[in-house]
C-alpha atoms as a PDB file:
ATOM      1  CA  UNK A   1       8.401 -22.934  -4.344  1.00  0.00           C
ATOM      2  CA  UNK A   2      11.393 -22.855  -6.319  1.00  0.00           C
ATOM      3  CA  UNK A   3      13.278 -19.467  -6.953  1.00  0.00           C
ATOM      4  CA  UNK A   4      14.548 -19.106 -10.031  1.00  0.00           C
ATOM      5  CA  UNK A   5      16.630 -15.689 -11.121  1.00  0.00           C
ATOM      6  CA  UNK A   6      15.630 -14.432 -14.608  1.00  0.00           C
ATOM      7  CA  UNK A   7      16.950 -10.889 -15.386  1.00  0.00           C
ATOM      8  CA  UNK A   8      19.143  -8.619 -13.546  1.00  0.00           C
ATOM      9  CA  UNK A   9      17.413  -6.125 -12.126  1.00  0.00           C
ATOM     10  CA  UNK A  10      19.371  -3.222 -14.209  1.00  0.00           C
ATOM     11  CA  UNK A  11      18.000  -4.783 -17.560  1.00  0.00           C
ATOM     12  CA  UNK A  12      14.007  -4.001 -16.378  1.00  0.00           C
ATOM     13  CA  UNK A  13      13.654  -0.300 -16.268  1.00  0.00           C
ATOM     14  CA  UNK A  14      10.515   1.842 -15.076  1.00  0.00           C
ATOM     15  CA  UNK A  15       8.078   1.099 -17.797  1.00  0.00           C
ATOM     16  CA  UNK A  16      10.121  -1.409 -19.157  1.00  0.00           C
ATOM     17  CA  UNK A  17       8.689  -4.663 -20.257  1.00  0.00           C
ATOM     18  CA  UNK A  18      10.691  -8.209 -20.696  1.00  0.00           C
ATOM     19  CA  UNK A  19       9.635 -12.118 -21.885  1.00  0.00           C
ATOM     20  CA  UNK A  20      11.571 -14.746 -20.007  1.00  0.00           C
ATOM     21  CA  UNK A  21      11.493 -18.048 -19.982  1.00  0.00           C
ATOM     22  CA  UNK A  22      11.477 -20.717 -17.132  1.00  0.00           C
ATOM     23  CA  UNK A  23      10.864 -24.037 -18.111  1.00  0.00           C
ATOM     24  CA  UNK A  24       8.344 -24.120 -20.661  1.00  0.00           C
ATOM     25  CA  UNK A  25       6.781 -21.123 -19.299  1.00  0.00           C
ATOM     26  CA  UNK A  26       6.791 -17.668 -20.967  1.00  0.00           C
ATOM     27  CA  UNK A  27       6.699 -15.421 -18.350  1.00  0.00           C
ATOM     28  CA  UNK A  28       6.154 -11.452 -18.750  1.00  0.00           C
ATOM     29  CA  UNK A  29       8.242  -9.273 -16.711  1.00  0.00           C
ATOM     30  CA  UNK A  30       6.935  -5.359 -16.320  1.00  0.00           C
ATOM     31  CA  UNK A  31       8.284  -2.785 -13.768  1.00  0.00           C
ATOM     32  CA  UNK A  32       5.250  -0.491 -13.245  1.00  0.00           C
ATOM     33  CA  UNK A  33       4.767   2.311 -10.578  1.00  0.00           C
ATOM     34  CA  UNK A  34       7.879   1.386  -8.877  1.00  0.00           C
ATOM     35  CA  UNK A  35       6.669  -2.633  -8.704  1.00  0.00           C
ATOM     36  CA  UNK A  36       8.091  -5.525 -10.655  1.00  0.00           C
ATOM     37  CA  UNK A  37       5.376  -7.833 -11.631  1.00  0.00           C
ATOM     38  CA  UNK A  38       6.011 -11.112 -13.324  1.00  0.00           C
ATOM     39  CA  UNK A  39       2.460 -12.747 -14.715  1.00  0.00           C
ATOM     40  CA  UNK A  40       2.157 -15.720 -17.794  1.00  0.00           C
ATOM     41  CA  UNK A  41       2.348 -13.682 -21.273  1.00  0.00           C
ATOM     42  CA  UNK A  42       0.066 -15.528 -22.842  1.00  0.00           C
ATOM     43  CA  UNK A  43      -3.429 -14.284 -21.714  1.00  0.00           C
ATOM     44  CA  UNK A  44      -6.068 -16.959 -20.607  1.00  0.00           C
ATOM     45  CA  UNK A  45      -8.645 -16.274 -23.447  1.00  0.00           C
ATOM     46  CA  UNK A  46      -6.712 -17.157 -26.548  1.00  0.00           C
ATOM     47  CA  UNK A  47      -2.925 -17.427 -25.399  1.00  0.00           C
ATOM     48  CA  UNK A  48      -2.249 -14.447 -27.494  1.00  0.00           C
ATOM     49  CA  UNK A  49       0.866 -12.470 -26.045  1.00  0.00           C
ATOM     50  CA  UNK A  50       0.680  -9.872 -23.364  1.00  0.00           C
ATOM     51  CA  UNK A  51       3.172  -7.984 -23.762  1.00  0.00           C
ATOM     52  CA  UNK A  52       1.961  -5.089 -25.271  1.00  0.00           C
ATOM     53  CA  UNK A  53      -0.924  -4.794 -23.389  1.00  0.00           C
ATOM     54  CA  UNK A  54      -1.815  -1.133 -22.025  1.00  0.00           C
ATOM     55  CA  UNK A  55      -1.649  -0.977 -17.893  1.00  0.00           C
ATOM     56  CA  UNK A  56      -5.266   0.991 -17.000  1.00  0.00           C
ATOM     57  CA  UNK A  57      -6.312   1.016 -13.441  1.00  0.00           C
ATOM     58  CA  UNK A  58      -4.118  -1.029 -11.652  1.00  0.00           C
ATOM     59  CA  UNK A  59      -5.166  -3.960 -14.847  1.00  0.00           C
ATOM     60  CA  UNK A  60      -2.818  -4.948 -17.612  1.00  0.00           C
ATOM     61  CA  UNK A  61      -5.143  -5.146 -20.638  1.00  0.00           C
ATOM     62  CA  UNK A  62      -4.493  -7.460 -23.604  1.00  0.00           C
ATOM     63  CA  UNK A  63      -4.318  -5.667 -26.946  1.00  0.00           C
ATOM     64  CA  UNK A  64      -6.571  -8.265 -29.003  1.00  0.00           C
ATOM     65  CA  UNK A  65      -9.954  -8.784 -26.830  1.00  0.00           C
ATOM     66  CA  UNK A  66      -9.294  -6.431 -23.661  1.00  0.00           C
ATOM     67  CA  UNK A  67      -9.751  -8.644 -21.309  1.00  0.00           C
ATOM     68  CA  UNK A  68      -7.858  -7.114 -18.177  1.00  0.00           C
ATOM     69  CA  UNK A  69      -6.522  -8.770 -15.002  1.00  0.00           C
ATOM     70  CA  UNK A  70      -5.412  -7.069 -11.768  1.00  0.00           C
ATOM     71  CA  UNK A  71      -1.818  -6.978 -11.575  1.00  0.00           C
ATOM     72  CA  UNK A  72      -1.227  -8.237  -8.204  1.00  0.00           C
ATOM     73  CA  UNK A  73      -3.766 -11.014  -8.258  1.00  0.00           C
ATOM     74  CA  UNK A  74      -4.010 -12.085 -11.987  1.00  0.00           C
ATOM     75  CA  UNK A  75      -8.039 -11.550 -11.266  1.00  0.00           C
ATOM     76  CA  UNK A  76     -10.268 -10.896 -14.142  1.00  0.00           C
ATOM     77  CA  UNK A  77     -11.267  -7.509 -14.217  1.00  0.00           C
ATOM     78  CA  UNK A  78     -13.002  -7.490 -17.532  1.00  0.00           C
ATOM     79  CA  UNK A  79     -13.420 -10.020 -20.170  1.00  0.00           C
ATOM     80  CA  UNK A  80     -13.112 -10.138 -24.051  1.00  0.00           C
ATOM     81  CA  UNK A  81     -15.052  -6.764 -24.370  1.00  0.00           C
ATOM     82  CA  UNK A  82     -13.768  -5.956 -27.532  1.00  0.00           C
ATOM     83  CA  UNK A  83     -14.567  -5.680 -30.865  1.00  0.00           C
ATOM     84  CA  UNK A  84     -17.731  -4.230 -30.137  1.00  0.00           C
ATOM     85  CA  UNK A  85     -20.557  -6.608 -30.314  1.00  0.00           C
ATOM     86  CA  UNK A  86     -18.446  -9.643 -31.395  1.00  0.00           C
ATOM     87  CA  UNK A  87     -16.173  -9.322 -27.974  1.00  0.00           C
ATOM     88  CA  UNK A  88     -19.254 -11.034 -25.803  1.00  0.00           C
ATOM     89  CA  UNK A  89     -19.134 -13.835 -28.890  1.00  0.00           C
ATOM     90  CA  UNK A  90     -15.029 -14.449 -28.755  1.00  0.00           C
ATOM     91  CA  UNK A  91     -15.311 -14.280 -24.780  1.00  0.00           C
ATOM     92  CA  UNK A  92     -17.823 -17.392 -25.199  1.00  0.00           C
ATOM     93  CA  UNK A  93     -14.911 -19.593 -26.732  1.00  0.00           C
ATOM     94  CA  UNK A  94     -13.077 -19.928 -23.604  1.00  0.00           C
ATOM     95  CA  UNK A  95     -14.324 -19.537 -19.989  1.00  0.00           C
ATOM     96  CA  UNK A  96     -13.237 -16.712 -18.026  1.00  0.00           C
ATOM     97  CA  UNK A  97     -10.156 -16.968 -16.386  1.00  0.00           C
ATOM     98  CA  UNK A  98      -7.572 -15.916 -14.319  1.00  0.00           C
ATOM     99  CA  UNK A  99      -3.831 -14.563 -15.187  1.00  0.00           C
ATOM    100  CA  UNK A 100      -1.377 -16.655 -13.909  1.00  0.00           C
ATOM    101  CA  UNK A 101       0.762 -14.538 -11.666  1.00  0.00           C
ATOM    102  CA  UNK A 102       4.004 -14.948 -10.192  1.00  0.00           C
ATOM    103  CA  UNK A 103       5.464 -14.227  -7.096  1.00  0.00           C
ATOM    104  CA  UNK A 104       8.936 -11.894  -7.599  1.00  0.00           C
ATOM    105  CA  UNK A 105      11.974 -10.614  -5.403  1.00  0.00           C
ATOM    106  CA  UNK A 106      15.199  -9.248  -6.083  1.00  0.00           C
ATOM    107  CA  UNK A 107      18.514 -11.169  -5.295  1.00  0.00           C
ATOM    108  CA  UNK A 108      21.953  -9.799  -5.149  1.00  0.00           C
ATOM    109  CA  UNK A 109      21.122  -7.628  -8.372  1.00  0.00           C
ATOM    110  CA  UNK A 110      18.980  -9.950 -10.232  1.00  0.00           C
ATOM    111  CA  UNK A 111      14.891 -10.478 -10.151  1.00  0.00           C
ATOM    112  CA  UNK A 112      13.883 -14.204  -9.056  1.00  0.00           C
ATOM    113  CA  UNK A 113      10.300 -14.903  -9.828  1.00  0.00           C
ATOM    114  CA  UNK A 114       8.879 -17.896  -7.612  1.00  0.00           C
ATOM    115  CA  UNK A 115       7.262 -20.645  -9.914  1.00  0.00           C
ATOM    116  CA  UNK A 116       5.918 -24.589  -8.557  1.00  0.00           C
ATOM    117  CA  UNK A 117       7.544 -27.146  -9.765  1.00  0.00           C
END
């Protein structure tokens, strides 16, 4: 596992939400409930962005479809289950899938988020 520092920790306050990139990754950054999470921004159904997805039982939800995925695990929770009706259609175009998560710890100030090479 390589260890690469992204942000220093000042820049990602509670709540606070960044995009970084390592490599050709685009990874999503969140501080939540005291935790610093770092998880692909694109979600797995359509690659559409994350980042301003809502955070609902322990799940960050995308904004387009709702599919949610556990924050720790990148687990599906739920899958394309919106628009009404036509959610169950969209979820068909792409299997379900989990988040890509990333492993994170703070160095000297900064946030290092643990990606394979």
């Amino acid at each position: 596992m390589n260890w690469v520092k992204v942000l220093p920790q000042s820049e990602l306050t509670p709540d606070a939400r960044k995009v970084v990139t390592v490599g050709q990754r685009k990874i999503l950054l969140l501080q939540h409930g005291g935790q610093v999470y770092a998880m692909d921004n694109g979600c797995p159904h359509l690659k559409l962005p994350l980042k301003g997805g809502k955070i609902q039982d322990g799940a960050l939800v995308c904004p387009f479809h709702r599919s949610a995925f556990d924050l720790k695990t990148g687990n599906v929770k739920a899958w394309s289950t919106f628009p009404p009706l036509v959610g169950s259609l969209l979820g068909a175009i792409s299997t379900e899938k989990p988040l890509t998560v990333y492993p994170v710890r703070m160095e000297g100030g900064s946030i290092a988020v643990g990606v394979e090479d």
